[in-house]
N, C-alpha and C. Protein backbone atom coordinates (compact mmCIF):
# COMPACT_ATOMS: atom_id res chain seq x y z
N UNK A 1 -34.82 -15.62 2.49
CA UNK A 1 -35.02 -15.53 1.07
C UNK A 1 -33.85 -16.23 0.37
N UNK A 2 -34.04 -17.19 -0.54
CA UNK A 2 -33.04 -17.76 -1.28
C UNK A 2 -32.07 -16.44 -2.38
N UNK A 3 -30.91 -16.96 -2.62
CA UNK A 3 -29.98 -16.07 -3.12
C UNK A 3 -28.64 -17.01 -4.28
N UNK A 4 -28.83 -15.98 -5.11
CA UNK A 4 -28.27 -16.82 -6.06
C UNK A 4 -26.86 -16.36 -5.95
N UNK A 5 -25.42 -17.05 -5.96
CA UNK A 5 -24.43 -16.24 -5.60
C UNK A 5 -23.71 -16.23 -6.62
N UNK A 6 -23.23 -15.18 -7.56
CA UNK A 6 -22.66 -15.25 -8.86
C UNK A 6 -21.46 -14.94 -8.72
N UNK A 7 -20.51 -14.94 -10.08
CA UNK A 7 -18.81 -13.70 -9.96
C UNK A 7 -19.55 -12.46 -10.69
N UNK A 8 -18.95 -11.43 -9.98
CA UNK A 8 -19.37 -9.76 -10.61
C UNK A 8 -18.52 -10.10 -12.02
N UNK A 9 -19.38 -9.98 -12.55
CA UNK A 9 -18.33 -9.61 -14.12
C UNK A 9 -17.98 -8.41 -14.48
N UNK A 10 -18.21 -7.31 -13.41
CA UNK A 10 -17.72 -6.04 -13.44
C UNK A 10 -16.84 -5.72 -12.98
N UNK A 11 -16.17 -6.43 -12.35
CA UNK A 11 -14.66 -6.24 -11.51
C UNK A 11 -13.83 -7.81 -12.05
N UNK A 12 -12.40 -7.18 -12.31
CA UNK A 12 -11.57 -8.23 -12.45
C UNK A 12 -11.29 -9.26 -11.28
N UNK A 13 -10.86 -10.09 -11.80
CA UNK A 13 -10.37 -11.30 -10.21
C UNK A 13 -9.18 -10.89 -10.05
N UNK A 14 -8.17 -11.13 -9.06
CA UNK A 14 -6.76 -11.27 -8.44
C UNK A 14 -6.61 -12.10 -8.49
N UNK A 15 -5.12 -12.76 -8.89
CA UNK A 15 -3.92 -13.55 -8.72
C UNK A 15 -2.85 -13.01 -7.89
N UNK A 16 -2.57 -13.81 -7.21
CA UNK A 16 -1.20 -13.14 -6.98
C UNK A 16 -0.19 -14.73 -6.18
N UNK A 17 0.99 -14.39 -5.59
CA UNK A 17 1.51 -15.82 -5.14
C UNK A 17 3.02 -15.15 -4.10
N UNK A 18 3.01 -15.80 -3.49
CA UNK A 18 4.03 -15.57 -2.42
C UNK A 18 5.25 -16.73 -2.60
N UNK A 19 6.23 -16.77 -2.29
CA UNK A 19 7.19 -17.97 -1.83
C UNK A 19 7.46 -18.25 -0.37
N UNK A 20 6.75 -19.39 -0.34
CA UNK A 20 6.95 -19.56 1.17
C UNK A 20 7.89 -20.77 1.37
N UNK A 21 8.65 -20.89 0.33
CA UNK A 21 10.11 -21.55 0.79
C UNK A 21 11.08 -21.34 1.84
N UNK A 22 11.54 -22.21 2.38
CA UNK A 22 12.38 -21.79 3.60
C UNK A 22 12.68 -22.68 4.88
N UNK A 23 13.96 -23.26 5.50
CA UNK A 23 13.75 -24.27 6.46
C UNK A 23 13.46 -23.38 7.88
N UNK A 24 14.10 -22.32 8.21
CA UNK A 24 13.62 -21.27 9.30
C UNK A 24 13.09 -19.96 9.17
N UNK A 25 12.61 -20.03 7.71
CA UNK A 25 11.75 -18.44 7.45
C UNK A 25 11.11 -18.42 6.11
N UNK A 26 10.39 -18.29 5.84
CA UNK A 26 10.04 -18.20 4.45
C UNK A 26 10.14 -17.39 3.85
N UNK A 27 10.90 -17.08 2.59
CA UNK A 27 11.33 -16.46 1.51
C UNK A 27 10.94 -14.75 1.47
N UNK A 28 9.12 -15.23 1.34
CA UNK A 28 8.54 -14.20 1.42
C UNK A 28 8.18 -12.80 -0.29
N UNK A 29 9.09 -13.37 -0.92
CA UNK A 29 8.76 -12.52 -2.40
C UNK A 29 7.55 -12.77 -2.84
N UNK A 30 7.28 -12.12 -3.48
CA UNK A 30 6.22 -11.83 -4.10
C UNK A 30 5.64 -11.32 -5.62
N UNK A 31 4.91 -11.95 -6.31
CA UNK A 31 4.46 -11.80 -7.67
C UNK A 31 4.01 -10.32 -8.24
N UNK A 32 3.22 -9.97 -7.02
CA UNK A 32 2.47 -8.53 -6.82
C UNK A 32 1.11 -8.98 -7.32
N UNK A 33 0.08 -8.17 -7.72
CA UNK A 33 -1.82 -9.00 -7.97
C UNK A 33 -1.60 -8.64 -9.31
N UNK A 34 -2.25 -9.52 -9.97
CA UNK A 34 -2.22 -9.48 -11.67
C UNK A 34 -3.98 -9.81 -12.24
N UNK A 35 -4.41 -9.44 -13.42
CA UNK A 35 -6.07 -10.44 -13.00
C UNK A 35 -6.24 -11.20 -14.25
N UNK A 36 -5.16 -11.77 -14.00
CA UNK A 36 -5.01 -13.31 -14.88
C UNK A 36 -3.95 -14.09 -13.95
N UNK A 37 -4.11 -15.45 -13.98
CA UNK A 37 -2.94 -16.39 -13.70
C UNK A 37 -1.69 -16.04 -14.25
N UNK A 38 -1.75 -15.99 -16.02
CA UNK A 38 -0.36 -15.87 -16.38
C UNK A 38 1.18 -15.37 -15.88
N UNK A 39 0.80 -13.92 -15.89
CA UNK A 39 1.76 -13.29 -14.98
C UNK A 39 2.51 -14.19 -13.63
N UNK A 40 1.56 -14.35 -13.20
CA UNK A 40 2.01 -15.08 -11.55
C UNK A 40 2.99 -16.25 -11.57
N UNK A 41 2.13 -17.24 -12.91
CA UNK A 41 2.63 -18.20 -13.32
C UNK A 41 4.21 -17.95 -13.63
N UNK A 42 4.55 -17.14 -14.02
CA UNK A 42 5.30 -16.53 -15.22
C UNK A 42 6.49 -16.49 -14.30
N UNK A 43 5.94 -15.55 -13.06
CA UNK A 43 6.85 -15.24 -11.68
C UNK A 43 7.54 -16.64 -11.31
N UNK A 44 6.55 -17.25 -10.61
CA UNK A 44 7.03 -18.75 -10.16
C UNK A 44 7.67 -18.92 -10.37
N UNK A 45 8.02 -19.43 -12.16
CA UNK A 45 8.60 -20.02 -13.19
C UNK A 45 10.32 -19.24 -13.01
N UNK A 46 10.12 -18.27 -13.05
CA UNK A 46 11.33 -17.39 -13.03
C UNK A 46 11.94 -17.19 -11.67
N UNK A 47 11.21 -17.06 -10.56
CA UNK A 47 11.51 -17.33 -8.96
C UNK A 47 12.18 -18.70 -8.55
N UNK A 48 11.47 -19.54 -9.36
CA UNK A 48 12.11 -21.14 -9.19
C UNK A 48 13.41 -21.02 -9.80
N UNK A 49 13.52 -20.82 -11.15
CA UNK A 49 14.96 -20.97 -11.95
C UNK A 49 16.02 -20.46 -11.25
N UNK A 50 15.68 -18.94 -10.04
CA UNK A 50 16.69 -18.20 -10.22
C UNK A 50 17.11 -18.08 -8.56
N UNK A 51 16.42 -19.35 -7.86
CA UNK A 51 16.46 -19.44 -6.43
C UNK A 51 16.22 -20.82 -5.92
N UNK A 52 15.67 -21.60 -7.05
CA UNK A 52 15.45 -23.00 -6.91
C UNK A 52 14.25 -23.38 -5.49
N UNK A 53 13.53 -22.59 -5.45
CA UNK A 53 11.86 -22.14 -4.35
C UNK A 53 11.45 -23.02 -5.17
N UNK A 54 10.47 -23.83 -5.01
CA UNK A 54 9.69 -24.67 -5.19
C UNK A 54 8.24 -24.53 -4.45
N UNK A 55 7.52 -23.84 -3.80
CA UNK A 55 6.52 -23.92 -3.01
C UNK A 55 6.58 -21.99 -2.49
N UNK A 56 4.47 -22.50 -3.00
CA UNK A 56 4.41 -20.89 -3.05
C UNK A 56 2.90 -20.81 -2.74
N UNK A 57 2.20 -19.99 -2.05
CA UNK A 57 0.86 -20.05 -1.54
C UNK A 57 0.82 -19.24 -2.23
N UNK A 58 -0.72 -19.41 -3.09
CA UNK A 58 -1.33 -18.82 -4.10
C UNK A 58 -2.56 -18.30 -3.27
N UNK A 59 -2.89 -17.23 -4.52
CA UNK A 59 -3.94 -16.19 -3.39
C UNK A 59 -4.86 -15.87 -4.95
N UNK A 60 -6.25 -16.23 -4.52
CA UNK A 60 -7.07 -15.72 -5.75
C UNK A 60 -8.40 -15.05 -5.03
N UNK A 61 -8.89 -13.97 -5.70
CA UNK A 61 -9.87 -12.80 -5.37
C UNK A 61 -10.55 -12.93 -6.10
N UNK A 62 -11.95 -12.80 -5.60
CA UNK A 62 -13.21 -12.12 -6.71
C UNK A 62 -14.10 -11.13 -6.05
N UNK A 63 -14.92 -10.75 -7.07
CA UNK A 63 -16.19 -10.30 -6.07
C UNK A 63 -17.39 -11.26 -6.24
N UNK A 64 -18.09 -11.14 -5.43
CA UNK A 64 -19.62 -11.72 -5.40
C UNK A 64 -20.71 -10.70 -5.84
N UNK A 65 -21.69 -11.12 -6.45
CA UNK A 65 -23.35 -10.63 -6.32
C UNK A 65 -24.39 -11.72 -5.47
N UNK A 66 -25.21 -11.70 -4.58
CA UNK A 66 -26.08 -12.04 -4.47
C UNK A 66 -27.21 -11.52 -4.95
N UNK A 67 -27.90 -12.55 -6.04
CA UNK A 67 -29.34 -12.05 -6.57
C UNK A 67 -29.84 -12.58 -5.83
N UNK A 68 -31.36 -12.15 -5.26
CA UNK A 68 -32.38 -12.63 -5.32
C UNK A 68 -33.24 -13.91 -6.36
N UNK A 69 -33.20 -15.31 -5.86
CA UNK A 69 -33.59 -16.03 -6.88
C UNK A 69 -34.81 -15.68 -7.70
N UNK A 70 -35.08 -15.22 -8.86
CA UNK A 70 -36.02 -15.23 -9.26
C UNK A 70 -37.14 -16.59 -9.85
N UNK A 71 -36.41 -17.57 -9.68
CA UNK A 71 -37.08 -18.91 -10.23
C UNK A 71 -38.18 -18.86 -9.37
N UNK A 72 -38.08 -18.46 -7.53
CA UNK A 72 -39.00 -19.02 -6.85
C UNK A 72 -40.32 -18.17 -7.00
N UNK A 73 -41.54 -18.89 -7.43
CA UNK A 73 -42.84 -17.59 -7.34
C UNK A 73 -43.30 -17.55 -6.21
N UNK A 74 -43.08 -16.32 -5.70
CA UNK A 74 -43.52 -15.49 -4.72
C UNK A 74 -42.69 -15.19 -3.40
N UNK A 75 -41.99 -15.00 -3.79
CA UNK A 75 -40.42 -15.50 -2.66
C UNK A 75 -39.59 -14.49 -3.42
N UNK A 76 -39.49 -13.17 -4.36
CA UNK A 76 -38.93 -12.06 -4.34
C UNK A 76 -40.05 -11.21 -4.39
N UNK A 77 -39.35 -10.52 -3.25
CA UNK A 77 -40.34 -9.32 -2.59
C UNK A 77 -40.01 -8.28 -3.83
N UNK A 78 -40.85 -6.92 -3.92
CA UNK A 78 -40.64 -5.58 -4.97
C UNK A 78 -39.16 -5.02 -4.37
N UNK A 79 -38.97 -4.32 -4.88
CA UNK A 79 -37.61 -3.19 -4.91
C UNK A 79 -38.35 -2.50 -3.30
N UNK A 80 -37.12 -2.67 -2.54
CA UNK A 80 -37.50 -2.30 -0.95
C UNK A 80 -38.82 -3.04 0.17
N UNK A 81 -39.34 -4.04 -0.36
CA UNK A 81 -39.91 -5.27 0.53
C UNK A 81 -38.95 -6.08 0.73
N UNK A 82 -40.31 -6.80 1.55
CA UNK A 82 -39.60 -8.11 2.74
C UNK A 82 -40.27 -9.23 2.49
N UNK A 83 -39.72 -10.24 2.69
CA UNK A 83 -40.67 -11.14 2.95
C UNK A 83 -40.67 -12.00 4.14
């Protein structure tokens, strides 16, 4: 059955960002999860000034829905069928 894959607009997304600066270890600090960019951004910005880190793996979250496509006729089954 085809499936439409959306973002839940009922749950926020995650940001968050690590520093993985380092010639034999990486840094390792951390922004903490925020559910906007800003914040994270914000971190960086202030992690860089105050340690001169430059490089940071960014981490972003959502949720999914899969609908059932309804465009196709006859290809969504009732509430608890199959097709």
């Amino acid at each position: 059955m085809p499936f439409t894959i959306t973002q839940d607009t009922t749950a926020e997304p995650e940001y968050a960002a690590r520093c993985v600066s380092g010639d034999e270890s990486e840094c390792g600090a951390a922004s903490g999860t925020h559910h906007t960019p800003r914040p994270v951004e914000e971190w960086q910005r202030k992690h860089t000034q105050e340690t001169g880190h430059r490089r940071y793996r960014r981490n972003f979250g959502d949720y999914a829905v899969l609908q059932p496509r309804s465009d196709i006729a006859g290809l969504v089954p009732p509430a608890g069928g199959t097709t």
